[in-house]
N, C-alpha and C. Protein backbone atom coordinates (compact mmCIF):
# COMPACT_ATOMS: atom_id res chain seq x y z
N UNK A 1 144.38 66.52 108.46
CA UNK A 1 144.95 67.32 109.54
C UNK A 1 144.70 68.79 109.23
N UNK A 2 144.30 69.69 110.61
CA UNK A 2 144.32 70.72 109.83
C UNK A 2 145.26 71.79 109.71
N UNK A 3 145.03 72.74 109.02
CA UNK A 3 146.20 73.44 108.83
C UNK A 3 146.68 74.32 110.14
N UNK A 4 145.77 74.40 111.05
CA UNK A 4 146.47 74.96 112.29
C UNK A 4 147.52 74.46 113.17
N UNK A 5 147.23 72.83 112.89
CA UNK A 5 148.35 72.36 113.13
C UNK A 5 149.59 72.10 112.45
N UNK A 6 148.97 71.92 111.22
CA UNK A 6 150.20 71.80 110.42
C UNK A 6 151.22 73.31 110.54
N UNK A 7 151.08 74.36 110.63
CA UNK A 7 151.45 75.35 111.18
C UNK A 7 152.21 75.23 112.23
N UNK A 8 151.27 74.91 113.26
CA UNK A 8 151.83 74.71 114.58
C UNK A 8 153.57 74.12 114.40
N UNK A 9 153.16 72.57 113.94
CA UNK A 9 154.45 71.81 113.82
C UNK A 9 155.37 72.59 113.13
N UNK A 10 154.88 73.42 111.94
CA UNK A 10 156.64 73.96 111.32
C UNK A 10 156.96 75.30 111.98
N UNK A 11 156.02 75.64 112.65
CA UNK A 11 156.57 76.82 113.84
C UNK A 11 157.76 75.77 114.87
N UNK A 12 157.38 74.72 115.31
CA UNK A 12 157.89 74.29 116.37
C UNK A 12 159.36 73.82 115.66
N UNK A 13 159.34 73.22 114.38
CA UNK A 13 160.53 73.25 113.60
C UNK A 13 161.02 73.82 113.53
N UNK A 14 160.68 75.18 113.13
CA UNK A 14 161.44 76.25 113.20
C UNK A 14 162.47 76.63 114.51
N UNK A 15 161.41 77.10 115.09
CA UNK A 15 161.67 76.99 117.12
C UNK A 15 162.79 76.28 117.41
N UNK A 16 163.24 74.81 116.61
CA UNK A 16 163.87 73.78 117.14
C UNK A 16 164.95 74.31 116.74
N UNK A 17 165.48 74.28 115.51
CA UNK A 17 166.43 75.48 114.91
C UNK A 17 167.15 76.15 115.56
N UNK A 18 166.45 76.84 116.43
CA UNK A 18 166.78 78.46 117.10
C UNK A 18 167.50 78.02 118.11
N UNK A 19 166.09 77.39 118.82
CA UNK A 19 167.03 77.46 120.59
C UNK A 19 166.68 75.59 120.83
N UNK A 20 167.32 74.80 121.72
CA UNK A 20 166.39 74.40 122.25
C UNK A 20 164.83 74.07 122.80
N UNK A 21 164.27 73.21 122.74
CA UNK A 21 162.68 73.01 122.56
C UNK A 21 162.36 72.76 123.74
N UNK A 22 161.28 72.94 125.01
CA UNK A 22 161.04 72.94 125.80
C UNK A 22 160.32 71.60 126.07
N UNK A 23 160.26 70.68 127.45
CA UNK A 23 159.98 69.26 126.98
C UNK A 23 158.21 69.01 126.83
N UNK A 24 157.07 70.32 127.00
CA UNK A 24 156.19 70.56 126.54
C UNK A 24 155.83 70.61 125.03
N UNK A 25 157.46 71.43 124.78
CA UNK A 25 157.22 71.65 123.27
C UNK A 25 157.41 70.40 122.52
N UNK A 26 158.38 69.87 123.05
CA UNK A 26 158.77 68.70 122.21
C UNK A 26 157.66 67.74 122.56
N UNK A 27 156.86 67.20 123.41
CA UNK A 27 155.85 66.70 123.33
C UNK A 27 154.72 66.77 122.35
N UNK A 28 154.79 68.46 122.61
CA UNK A 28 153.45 68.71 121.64
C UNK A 28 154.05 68.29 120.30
N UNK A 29 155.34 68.70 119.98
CA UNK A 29 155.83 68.46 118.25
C UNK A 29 155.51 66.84 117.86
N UNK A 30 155.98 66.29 119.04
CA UNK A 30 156.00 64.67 118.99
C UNK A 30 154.37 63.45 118.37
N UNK A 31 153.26 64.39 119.24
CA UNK A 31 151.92 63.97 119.07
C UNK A 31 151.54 64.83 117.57
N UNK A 32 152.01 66.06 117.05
CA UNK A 32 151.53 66.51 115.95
C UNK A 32 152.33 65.61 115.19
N UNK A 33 153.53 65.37 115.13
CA UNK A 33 154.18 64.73 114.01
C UNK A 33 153.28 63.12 114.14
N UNK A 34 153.14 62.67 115.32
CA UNK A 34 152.18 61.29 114.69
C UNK A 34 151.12 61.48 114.10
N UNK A 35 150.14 61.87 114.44
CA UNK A 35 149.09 62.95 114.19
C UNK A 35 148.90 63.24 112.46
N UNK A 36 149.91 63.86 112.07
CA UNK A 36 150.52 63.66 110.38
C UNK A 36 150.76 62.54 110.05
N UNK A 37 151.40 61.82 110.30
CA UNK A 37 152.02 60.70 109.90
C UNK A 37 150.41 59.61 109.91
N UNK A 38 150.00 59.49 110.99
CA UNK A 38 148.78 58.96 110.49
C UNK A 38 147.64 59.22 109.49
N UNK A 39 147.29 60.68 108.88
CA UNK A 39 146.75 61.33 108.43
C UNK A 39 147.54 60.87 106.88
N UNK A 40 148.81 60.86 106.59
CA UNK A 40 149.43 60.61 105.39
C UNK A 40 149.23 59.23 105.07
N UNK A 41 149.28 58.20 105.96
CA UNK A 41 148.89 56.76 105.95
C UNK A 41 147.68 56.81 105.36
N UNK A 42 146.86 57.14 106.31
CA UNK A 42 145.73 56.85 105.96
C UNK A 42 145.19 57.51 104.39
N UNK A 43 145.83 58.46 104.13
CA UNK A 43 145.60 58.87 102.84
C UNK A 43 145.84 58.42 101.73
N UNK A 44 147.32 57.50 102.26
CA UNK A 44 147.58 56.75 100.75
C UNK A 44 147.21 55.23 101.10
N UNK A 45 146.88 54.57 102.20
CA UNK A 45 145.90 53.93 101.92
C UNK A 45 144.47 53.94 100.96
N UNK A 46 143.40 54.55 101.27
CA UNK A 46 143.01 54.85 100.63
C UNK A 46 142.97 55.14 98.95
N UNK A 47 143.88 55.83 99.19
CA UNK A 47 143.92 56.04 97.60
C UNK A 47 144.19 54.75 96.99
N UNK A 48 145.65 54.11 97.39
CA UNK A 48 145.66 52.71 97.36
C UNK A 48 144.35 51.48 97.21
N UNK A 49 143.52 51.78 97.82
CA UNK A 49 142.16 51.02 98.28
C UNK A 49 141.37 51.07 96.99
N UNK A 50 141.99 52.43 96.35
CA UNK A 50 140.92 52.52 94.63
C UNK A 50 141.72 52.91 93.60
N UNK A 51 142.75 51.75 93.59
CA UNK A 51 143.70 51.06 92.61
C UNK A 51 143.27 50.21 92.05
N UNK A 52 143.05 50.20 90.60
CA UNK A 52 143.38 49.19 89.21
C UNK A 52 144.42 48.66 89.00
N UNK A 53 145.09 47.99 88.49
CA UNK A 53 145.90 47.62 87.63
C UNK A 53 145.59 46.95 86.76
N UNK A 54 145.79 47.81 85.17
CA UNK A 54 145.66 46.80 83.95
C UNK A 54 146.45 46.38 83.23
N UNK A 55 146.62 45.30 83.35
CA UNK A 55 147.78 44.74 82.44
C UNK A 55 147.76 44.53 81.40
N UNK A 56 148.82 44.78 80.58
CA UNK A 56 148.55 44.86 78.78
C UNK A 56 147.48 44.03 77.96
N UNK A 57 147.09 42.08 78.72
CA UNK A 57 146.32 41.30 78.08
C UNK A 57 145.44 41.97 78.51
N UNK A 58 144.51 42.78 79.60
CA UNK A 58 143.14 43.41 80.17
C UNK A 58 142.80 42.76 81.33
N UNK A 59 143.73 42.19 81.90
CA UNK A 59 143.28 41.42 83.36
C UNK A 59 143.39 42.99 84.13
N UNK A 60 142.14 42.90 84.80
CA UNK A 60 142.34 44.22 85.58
C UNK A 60 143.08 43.22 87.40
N UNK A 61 143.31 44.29 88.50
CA UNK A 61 143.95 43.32 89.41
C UNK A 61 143.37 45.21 90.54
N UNK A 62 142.83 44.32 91.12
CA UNK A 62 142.58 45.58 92.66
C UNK A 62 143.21 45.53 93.51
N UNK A 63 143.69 46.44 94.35
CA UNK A 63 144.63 46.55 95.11
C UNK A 63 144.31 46.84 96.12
N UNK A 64 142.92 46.75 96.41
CA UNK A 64 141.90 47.02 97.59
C UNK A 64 142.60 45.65 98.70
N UNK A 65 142.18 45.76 99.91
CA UNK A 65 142.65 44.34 101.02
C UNK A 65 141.63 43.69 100.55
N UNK A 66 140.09 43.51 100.40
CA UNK A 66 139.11 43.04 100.48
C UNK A 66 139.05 41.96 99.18
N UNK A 67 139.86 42.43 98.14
CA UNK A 67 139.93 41.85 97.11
C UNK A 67 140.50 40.45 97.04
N UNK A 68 140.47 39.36 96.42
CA UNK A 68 140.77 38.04 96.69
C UNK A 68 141.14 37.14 95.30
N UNK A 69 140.35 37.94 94.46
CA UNK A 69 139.80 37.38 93.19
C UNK A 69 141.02 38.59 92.06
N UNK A 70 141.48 37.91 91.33
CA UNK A 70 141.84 39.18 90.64
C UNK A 70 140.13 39.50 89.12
N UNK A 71 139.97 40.48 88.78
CA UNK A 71 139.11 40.95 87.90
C UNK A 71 139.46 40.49 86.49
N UNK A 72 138.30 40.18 85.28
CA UNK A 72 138.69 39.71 84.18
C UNK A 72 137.77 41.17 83.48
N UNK A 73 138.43 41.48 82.37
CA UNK A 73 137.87 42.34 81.89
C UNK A 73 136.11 41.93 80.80
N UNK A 74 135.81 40.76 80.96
CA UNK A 74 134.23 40.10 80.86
C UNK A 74 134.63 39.79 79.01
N UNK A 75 135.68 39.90 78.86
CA UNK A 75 135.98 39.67 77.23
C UNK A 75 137.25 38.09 77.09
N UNK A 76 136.84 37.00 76.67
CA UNK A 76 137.56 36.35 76.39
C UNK A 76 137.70 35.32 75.32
């Protein structure tokens, strides 16, 4: 997201504060706040998506969706 919006929204936070929000405004706040909220999803998805887990014996385990199989570390 970019930061013009992210701006935008804590202006409009702010705004909300003060006076009453106009039902333009609150629209617009409404689509930026999903807008974020998808942008944060999708981010920790991702990051999520290129997750390890190693467990003390060395079974590694991915945390990717695609994954099915857990990983052996090729030593046994």
């Amino acid at each position: 997201m970019e930061q013009v919006k992210l701006d935008r929204l804590s202006e409009l936070t702010h705004i909300s504060r003060e006076r009453e929000l106009t039902e333009a405004e609150k629209r617009e706040r409404e689509t930026l706040r999903n807008e974020y909220r998808a942008a944060v999803t999708g981010n920790l998805c991702a990051q999520l998506e290129n997750t390890t887990i190693v467990r003390p014996d060395g079974e590694r385990i991915s945390l990717s969706k695609g994954a099915k199989s857990k990983e052996t570390s090729g030593e046994e």
